[in-house]
C-alpha atoms as a PDB file:
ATOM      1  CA  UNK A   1     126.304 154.226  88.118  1.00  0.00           C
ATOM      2  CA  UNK A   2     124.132 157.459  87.359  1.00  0.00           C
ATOM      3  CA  UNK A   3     125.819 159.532  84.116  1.00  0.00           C
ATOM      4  CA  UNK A   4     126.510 162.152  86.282  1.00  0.00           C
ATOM      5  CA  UNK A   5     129.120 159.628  88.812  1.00  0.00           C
ATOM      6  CA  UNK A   6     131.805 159.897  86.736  1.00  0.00           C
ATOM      7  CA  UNK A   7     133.782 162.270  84.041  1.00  0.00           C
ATOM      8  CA  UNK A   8     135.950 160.934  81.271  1.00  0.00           C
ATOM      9  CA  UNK A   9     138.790 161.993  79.305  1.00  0.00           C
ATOM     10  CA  UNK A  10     142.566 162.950  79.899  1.00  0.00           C
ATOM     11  CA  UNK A  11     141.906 166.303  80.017  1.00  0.00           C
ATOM     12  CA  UNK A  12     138.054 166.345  81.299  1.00  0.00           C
ATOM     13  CA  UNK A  13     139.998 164.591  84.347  1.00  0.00           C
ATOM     14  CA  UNK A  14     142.431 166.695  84.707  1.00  0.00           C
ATOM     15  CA  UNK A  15     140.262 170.216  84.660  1.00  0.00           C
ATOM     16  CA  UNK A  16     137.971 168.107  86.958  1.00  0.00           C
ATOM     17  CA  UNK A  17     140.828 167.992  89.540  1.00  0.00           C
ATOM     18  CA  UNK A  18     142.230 171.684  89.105  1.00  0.00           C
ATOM     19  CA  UNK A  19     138.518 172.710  89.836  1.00  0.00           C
ATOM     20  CA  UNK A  20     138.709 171.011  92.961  1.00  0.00           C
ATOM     21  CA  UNK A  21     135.814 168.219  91.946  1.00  0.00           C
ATOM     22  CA  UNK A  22     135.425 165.576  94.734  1.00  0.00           C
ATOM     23  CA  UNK A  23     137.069 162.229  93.343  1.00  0.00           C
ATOM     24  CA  UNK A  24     136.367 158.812  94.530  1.00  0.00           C
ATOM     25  CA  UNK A  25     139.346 157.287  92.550  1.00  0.00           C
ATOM     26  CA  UNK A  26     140.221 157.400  88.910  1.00  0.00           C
ATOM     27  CA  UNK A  27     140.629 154.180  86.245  1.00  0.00           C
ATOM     28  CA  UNK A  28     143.532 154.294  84.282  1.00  0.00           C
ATOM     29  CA  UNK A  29     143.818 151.649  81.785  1.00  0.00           C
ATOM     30  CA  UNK A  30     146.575 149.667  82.158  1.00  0.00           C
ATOM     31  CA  UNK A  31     149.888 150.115  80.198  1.00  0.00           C
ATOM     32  CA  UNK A  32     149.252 153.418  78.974  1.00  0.00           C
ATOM     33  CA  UNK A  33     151.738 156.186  78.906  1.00  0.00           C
ATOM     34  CA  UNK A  34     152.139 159.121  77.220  1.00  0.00           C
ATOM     35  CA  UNK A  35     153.290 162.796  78.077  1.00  0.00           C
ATOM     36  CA  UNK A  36     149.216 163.748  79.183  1.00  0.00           C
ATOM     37  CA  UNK A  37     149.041 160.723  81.349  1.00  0.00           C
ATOM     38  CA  UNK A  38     152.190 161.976  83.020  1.00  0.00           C
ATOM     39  CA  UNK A  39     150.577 165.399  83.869  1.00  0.00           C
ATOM     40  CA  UNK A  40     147.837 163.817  84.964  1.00  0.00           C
ATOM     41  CA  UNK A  41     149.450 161.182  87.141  1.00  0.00           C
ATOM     42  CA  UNK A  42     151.828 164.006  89.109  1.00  0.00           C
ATOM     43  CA  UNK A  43     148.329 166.042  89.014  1.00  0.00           C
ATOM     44  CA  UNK A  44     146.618 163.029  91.060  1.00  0.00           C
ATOM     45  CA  UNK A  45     149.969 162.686  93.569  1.00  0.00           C
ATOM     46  CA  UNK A  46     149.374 166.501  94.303  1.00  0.00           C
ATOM     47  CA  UNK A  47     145.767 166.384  95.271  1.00  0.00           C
ATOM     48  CA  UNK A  48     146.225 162.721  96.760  1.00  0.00           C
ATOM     49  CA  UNK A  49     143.644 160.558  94.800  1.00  0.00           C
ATOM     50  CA  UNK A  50     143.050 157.199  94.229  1.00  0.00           C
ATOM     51  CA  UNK A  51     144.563 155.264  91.620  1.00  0.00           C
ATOM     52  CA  UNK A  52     143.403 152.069  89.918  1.00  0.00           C
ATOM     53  CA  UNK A  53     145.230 150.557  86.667  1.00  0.00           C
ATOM     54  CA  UNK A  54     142.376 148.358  85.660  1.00  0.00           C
ATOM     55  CA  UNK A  55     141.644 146.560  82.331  1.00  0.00           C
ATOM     56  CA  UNK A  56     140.360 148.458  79.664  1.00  0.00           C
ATOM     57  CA  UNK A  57     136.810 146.376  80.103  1.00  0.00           C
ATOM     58  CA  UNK A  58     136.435 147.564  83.576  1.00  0.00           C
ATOM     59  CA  UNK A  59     136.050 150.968  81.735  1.00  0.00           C
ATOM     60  CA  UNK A  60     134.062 150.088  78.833  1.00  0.00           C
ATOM     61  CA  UNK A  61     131.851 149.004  81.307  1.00  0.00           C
ATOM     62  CA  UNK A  62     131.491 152.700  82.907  1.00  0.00           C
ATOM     63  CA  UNK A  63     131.372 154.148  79.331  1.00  0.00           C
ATOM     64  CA  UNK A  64     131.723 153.465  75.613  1.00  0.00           C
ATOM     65  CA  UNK A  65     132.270 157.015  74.543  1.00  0.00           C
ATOM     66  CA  UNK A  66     135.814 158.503  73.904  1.00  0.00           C
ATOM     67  CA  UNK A  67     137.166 157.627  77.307  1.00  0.00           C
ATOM     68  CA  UNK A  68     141.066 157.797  76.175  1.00  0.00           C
ATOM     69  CA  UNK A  69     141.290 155.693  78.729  1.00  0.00           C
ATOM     70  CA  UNK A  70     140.683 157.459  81.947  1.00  0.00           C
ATOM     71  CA  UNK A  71     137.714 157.476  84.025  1.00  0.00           C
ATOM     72  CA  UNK A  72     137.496 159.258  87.233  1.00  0.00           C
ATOM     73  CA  UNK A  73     134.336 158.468  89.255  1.00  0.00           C
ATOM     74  CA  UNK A  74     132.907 161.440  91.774  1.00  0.00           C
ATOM     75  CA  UNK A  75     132.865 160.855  95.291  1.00  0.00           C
ATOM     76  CA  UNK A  76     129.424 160.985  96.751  1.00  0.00           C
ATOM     77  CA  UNK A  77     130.815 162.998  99.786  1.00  0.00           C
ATOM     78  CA  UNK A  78     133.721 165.684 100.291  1.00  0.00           C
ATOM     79  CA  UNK A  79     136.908 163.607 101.866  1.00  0.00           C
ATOM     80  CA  UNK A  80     138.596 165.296 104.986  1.00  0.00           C
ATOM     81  CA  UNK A  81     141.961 165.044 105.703  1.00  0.00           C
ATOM     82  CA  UNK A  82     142.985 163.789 109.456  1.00  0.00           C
ATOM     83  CA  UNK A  83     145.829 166.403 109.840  1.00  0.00           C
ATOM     84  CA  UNK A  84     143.289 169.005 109.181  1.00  0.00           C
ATOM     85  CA  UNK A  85     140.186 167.682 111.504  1.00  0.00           C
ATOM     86  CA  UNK A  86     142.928 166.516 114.678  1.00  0.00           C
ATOM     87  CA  UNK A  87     143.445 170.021 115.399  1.00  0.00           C
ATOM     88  CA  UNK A  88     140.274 171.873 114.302  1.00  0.00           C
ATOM     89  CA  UNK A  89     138.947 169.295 117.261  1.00  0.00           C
ATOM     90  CA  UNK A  90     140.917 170.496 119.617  1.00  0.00           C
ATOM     91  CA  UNK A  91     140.531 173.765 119.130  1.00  0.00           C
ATOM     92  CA  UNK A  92     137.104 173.955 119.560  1.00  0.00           C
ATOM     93  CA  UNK A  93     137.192 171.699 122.963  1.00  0.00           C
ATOM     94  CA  UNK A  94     136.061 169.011 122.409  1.00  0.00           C
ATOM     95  CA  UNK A  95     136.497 165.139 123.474  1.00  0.00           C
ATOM     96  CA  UNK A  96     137.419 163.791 120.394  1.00  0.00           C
ATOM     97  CA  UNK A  97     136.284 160.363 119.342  1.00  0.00           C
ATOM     98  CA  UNK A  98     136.750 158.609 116.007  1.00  0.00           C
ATOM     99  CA  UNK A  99     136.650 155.835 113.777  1.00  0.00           C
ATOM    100  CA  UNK A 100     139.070 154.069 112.271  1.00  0.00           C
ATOM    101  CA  UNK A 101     138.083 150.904 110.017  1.00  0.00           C
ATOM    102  CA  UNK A 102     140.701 148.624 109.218  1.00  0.00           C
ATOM    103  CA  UNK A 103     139.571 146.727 105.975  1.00  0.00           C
ATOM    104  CA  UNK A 104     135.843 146.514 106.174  1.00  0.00           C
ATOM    105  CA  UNK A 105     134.181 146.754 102.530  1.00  0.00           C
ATOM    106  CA  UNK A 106     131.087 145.374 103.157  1.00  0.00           C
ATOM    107  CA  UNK A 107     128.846 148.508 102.119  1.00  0.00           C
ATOM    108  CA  UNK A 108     125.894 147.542 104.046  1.00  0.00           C
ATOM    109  CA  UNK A 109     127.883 147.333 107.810  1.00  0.00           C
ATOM    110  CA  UNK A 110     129.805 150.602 106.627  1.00  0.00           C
ATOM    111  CA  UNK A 111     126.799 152.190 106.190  1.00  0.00           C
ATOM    112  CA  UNK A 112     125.372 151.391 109.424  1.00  0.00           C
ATOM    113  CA  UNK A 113     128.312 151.851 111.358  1.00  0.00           C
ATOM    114  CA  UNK A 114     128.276 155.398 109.824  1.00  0.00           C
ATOM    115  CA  UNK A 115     124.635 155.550 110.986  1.00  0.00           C
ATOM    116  CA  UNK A 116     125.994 154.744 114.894  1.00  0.00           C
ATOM    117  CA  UNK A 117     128.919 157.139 115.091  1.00  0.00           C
ATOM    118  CA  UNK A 118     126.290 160.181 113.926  1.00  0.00           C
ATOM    119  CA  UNK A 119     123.729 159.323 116.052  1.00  0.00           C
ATOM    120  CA  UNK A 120     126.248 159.298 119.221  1.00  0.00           C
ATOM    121  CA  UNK A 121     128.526 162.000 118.433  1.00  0.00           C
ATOM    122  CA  UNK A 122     131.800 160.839 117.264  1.00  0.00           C
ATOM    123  CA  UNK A 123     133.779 162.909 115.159  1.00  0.00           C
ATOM    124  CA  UNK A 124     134.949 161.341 112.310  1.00  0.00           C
ATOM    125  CA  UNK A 125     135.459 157.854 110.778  1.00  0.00           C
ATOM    126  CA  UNK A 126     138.725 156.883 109.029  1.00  0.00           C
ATOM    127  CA  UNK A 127     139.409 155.030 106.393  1.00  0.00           C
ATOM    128  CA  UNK A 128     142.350 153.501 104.415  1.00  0.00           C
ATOM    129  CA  UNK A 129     142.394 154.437 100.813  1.00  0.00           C
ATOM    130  CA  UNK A 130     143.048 150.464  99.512  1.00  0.00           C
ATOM    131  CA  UNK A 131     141.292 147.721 100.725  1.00  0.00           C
ATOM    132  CA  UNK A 132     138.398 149.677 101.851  1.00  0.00           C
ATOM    133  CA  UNK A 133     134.947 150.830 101.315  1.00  0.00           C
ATOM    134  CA  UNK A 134     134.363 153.921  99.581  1.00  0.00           C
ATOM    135  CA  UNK A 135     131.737 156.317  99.962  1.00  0.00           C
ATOM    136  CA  UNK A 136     129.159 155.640  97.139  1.00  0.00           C
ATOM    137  CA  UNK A 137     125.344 155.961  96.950  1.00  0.00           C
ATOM    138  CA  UNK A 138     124.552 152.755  98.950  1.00  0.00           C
ATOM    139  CA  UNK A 139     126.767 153.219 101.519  1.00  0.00           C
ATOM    140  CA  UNK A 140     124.709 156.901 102.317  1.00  0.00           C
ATOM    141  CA  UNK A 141     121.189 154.942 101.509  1.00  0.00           C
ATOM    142  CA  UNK A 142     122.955 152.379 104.295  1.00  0.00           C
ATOM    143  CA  UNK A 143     123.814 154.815 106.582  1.00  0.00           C
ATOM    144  CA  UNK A 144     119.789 156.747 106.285  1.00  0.00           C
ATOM    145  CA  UNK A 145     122.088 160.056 104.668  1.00  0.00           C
ATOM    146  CA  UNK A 146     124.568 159.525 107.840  1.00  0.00           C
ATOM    147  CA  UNK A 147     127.045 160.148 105.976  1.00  0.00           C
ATOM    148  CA  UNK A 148     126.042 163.558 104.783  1.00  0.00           C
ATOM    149  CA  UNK A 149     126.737 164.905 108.449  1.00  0.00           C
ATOM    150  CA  UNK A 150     129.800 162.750 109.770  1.00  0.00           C
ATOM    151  CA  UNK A 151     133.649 163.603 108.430  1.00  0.00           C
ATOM    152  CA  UNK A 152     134.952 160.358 106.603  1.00  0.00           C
ATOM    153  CA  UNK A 153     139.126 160.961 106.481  1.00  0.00           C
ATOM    154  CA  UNK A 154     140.687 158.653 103.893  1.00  0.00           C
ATOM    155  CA  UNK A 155     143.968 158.127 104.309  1.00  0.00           C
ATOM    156  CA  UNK A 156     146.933 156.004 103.030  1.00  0.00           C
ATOM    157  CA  UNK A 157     146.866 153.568 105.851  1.00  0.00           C
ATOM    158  CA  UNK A 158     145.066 153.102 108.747  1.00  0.00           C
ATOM    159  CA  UNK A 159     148.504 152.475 110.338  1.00  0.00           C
ATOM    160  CA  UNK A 160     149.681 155.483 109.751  1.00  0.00           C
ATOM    161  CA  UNK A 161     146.687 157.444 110.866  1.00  0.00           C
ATOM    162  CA  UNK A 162     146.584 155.031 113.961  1.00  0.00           C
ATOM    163  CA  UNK A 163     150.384 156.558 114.079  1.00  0.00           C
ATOM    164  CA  UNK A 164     149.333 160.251 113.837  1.00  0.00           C
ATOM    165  CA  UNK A 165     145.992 160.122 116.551  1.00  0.00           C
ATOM    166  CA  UNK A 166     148.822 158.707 118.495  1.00  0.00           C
ATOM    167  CA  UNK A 167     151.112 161.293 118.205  1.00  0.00           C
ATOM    168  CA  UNK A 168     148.300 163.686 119.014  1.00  0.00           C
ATOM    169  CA  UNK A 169     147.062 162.426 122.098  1.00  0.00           C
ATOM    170  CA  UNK A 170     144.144 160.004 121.240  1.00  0.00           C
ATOM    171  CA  UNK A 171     144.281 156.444 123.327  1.00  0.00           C
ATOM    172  CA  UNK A 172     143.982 153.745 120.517  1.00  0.00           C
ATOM    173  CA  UNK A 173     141.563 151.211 121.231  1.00  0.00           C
ATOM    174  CA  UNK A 174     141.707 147.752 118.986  1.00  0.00           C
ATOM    175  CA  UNK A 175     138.403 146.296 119.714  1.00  0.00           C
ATOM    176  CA  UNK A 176     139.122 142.180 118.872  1.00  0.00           C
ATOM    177  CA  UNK A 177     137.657 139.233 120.587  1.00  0.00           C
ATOM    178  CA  UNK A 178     141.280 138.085 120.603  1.00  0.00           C
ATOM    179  CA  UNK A 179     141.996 140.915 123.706  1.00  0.00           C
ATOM    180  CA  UNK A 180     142.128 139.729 127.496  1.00  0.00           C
ATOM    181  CA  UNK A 181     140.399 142.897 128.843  1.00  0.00           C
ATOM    182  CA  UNK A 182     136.500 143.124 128.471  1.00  0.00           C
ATOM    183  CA  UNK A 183     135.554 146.185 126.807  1.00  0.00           C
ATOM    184  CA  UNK A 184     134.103 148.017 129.955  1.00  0.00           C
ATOM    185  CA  UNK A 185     137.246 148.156 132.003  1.00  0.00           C
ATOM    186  CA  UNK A 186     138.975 150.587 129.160  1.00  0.00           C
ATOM    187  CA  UNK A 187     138.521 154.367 130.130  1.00  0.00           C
ATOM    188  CA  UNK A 188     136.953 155.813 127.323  1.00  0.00           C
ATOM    189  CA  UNK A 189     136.733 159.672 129.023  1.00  0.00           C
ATOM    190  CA  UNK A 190     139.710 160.845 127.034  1.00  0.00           C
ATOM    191  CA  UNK A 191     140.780 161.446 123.461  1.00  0.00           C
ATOM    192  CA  UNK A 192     140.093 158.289 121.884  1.00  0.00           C
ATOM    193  CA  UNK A 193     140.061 155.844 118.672  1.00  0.00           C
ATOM    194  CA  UNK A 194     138.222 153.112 118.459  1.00  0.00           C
ATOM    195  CA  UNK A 195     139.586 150.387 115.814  1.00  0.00           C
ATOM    196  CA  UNK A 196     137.329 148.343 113.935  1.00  0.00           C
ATOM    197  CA  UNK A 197     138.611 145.180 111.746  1.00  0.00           C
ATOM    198  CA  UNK A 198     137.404 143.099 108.709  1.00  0.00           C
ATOM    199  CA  UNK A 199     135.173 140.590 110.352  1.00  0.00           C
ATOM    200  CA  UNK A 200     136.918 137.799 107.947  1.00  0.00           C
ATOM    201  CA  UNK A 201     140.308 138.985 109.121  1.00  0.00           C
ATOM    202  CA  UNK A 202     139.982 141.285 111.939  1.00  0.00           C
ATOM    203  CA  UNK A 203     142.539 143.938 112.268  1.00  0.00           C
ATOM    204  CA  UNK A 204     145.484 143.938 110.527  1.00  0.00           C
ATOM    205  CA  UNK A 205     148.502 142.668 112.496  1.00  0.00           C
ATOM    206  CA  UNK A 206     150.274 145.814 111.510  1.00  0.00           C
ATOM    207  CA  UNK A 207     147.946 148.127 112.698  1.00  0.00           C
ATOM    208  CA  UNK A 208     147.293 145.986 116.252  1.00  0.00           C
ATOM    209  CA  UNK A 209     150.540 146.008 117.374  1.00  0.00           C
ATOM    210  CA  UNK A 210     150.010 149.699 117.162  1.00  0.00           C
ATOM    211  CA  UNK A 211     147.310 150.271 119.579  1.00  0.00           C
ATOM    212  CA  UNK A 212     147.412 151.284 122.933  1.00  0.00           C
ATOM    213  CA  UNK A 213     144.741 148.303 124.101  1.00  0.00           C
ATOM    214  CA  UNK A 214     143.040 145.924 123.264  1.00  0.00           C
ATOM    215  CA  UNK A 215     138.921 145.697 123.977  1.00  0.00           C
ATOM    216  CA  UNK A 216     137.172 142.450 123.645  1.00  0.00           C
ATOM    217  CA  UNK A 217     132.687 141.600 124.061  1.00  0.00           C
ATOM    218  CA  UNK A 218     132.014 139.038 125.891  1.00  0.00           C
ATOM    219  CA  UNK A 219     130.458 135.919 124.198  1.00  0.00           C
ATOM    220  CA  UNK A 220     127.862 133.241 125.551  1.00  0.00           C
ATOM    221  CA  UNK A 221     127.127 131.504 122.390  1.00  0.00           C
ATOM    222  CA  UNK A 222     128.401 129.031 119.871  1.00  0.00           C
ATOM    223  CA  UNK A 223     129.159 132.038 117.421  1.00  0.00           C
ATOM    224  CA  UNK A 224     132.690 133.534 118.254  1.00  0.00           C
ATOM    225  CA  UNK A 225     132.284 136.365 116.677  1.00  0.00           C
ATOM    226  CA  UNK A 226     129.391 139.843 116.591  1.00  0.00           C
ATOM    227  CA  UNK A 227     128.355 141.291 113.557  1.00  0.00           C
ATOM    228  CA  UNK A 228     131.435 144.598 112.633  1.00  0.00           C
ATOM    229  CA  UNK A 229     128.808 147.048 112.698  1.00  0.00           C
ATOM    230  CA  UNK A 230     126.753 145.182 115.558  1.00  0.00           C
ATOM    231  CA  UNK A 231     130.442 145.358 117.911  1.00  0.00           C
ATOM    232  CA  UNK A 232     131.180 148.840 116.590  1.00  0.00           C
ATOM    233  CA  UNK A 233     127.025 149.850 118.022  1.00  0.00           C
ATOM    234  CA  UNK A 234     128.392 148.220 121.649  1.00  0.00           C
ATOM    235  CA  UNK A 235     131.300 150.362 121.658  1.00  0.00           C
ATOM    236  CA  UNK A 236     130.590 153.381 120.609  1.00  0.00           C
ATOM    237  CA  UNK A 237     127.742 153.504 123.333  1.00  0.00           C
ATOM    238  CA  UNK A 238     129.761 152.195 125.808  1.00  0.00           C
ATOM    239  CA  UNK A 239     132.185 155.320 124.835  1.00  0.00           C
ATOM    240  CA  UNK A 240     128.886 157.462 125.638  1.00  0.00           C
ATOM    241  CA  UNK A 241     127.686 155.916 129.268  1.00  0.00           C
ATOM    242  CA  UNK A 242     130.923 156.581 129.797  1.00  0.00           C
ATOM    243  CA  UNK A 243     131.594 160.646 129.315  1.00  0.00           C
ATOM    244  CA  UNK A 244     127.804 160.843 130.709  1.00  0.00           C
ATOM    245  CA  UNK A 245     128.474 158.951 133.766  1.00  0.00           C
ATOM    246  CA  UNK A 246     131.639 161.364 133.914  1.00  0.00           C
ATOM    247  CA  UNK A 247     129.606 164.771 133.451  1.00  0.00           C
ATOM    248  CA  UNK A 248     130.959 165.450 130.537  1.00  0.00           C
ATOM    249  CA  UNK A 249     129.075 167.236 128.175  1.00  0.00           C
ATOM    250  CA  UNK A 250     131.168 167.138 125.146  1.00  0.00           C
ATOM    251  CA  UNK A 251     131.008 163.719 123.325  1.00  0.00           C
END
């Protein structure tokens, strides 16, 4: 972690916030308290950021300067919210087509699914704000500076944003090698999410029972199983041949 990845102090955090810094997440020493820690805890509910009560080592680590306790580390990218992008896509006509990534924190396949989605279009990727990657340095060297051009949302849950695309029109996709229907036979010419899950777990029971289908890749081998970010590369060019087999110019 460069010097310049993170700002310390109570206060340092809090001005960092009101001056509308990007922040990853911020370390808050367990059991503290105090009247400034409550200002700054209602300050991080307002602006929705990441919380982690971690041992005071895990932020010794980080720093050994007058830390008071609280380190907030800078995100590497600016965060968009999915409430915001939804509609800004449809207003400027397009075909939307995102990401959502269900518990994959591998840095190295986030990276390169990130590298993917930009180089075929697809509007955003989503991910849940525990139990998830976050966007740091290796995860844009990963990605060969993807990540500098494609909107990453971070939300709560990905079941709830599964709920809100949903609610706005976008076919949910789950792609698991547990579905019935092989991945081509889905029509992918209309608003859609594609769902990715942790390749130790898959996706989240929650979030699958969600989803409008289910998309499975065939296997021939011994393995049962692709690679996320190999599966997610199938997909989302599957998604393309698609809309350019359909005439449609907007991927």
């Amino acid at each position: 972690m460069q010097k310049n990845d993170y700002i310390f102090g109570i206060r340092a955090v809090m001005e960092a916030i009101q001056a509308g810094k990007d922040i990853d997440k911020i370390l808050i020493k367990k059991d503290i308290h105090g009247e400034l820690i409550g200002e700054l805890l209602e300050l991080v509910k307002a602006h929705r950021i990441l919380v982690r009560r971690v041992p005071i080592q895990t932020i010794d680590r980080i720093t050994r300067k007058n830390h008071q306790g609280v380190v907030a580390v800078l995100s590497a990218v600016t965060y968009h919210r999915l409430d915001h992008l939804v509609p800004e896509l449809y207003e400027e006509g397009r075909l939307p087509f995102i990401l959502v990534l269900d518990g994959i924190t591998d840095v190295r396949n986030f990276g390169a699914i990130a590298r993917t989605a930009e180089c075929v279009g697809a509007d955003a990727i989503v991910i849940p704000e525990h139990g998830s990657v976050s966007v740091g340095g290796d995860a844009i060297k990963t990605s060969a500076g993807a990540l500098h051009h494609i909107p990453v949302c971070r939300e709560r849950s990905a079941a709830l944003a599964v709920r809100f695309l949903k609610e706005n029109g976008y076919k949910v996709v789950a792609v698991t090698e547990k579905a019935e229907i092989n991945y081509t036979q889905i029509d992918y010419t209309v608003p859609v999410a594609l769902v990715m899950g942790a390749e130790d777990v898959g996706i989240s029971p929650e979030v699958l029972k969600l989803t409008d289908e289910g998309a499975s890749i065939p296997m021939f081998g011994e393995i049962g199983s692709l690679n996320v970010s190999v599966a997610a590369g199938v997909m989302m060019y599957e998604v393309v041949r698609q809309r350019l087999l359909a005439n449609l110019e907007v991927i």
